[in-house]
Protein backbone atom coordinates (compact mmCIF):
# COMPACT_ATOMS: atom_id res chain seq x y z
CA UNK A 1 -23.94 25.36 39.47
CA UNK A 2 -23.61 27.80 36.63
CA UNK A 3 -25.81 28.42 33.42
CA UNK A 4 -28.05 25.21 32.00
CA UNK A 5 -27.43 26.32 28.91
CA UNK A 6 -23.65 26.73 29.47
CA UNK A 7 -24.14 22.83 30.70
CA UNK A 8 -25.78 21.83 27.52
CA UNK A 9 -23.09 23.43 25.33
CA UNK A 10 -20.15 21.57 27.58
CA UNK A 11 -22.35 18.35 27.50
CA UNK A 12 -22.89 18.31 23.63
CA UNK A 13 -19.53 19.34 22.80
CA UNK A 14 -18.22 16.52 24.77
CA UNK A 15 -20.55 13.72 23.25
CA UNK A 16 -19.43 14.95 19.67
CA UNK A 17 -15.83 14.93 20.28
CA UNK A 18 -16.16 11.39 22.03
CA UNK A 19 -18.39 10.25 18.90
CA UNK A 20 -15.67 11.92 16.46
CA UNK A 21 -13.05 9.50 18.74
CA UNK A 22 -14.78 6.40 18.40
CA UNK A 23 -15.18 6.89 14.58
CA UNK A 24 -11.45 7.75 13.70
CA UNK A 25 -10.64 4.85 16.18
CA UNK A 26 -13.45 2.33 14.34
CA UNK A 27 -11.24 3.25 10.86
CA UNK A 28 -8.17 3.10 12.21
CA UNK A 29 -9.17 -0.60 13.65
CA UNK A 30 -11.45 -1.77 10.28
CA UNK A 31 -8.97 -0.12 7.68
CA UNK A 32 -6.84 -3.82 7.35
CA UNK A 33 -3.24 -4.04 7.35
CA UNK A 34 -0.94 -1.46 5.91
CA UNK A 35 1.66 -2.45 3.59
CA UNK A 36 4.19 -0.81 1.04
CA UNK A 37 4.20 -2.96 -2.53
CA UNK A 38 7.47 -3.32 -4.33
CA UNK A 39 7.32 -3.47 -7.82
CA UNK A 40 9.95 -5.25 -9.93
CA UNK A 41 10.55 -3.03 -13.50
CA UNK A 42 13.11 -5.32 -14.26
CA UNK A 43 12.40 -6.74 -17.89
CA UNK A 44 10.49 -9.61 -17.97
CA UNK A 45 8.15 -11.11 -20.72
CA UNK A 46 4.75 -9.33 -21.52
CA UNK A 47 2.87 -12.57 -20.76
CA UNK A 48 5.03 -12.37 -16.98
CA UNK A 49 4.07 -8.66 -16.63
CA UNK A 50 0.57 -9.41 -17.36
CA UNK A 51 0.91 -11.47 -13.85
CA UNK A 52 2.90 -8.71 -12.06
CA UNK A 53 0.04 -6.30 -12.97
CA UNK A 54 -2.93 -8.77 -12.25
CA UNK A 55 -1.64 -9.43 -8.71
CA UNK A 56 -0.96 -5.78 -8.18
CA UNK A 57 -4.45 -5.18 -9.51
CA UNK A 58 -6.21 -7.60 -6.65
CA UNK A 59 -4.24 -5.65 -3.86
CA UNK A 60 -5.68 -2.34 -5.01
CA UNK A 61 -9.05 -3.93 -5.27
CA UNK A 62 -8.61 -5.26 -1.73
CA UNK A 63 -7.51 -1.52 -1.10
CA UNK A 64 -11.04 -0.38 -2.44
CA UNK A 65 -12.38 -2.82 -0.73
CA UNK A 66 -10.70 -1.55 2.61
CA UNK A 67 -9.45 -5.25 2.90
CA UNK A 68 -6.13 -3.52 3.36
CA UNK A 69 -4.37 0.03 3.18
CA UNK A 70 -1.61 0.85 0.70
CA UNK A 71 0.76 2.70 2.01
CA UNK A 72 2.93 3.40 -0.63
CA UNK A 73 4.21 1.66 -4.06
CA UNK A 74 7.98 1.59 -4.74
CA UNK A 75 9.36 0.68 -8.37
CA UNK A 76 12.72 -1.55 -8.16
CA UNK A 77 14.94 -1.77 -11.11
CA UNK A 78 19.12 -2.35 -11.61
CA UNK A 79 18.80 1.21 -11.52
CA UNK A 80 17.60 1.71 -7.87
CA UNK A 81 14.44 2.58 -6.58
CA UNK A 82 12.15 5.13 -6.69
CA UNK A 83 9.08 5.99 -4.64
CA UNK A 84 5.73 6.53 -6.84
CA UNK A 85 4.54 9.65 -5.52
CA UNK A 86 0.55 8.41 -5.18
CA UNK A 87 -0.67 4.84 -5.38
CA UNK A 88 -1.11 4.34 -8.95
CA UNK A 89 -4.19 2.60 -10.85
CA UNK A 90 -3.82 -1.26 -11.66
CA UNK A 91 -4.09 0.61 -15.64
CA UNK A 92 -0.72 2.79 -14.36
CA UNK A 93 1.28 0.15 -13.43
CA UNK A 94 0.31 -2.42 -16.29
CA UNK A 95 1.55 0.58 -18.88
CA UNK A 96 4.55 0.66 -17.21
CA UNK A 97 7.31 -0.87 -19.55
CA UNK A 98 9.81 -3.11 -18.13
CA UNK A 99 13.61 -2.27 -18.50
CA UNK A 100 17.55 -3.90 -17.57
CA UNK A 101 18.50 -6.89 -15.82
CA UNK A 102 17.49 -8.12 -12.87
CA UNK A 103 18.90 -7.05 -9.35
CA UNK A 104 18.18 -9.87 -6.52
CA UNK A 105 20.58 -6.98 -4.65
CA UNK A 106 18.28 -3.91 -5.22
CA UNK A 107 15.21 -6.08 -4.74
CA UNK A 108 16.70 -7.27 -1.33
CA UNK A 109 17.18 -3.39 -0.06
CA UNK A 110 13.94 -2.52 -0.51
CA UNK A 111 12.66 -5.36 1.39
CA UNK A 112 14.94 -4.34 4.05
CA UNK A 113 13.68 -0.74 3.90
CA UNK A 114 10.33 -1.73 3.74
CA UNK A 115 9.74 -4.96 6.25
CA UNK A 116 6.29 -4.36 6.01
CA UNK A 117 6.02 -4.81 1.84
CA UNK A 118 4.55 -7.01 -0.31
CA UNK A 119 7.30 -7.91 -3.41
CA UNK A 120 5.44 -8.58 -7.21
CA UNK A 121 8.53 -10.04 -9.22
CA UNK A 122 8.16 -12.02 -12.41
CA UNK A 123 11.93 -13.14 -11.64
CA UNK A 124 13.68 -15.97 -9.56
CA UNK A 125 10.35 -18.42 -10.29
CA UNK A 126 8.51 -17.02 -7.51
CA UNK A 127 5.50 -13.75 -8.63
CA UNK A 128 5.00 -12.86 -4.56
CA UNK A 129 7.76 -12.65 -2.60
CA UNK A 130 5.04 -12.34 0.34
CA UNK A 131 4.97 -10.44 3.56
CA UNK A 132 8.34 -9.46 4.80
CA UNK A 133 9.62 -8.73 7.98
């Protein structure tokens, strides 16, 4: 039937790959939803901000937390948008300064390019626009 040893190897090198499986696929499963955040720069008062930044501050600690995975973290102004290029601190984003007039059309693209993306706004009344999509 060939070598034991041969057999051992094969048999061990089967169990770890299997065991390497079940632990990418237990990460995949207990990592939480994925979601993109879109961030609002439009100005807005400091006190407002402060809100933007503290709700932006509880996803990343659900992040941490692995509550939930952020994908990525787009910035929305009149200006367009523009893709951070890591997920920034809750301290990055609150330093951020807040600039021109609101857009509800810019704001409305990126939900559309991003269904899956949760919206932090201090414009239009509303500081969540939620899950989209």
């Amino acid at each position: 039937m060939g070598n034991p040893n041969q057999r051992l190897v094969t048999i061990l090198g089967v169990g770890w790959l299997a065991f390497i499986g079940l632990g990418v696929g237990l990460r995949q499963v207990l990592s939480g939803p994925r979601l993109t955040v879109v961030i609002d720069r439009s100005y807005c008062d400091p006190s407002q901000w402060q809100r933007v930044t503290q709700a932006y501050a509880d996803l990343y600690t659900q992040q941490e937390q692995r509550q939930l995975t952020i994908d990525q973290v787009v910035y929305v102004s009149d200006l367009g948008q523009e893709e951070a290029t890591t997920v920034p601190t809750p301290d990055q984003v609150s330093g951020l300064n807040t600039f021109g007039r609101f857009s509800a059309e810019q704001l409305q693209q990126a939900s559309q390019a991003y269904p899956n993306a949760r919206v932090l706004s201090c414009q239009g009344g509303s500081l969540e626009g939620g899950d989209r999509g």
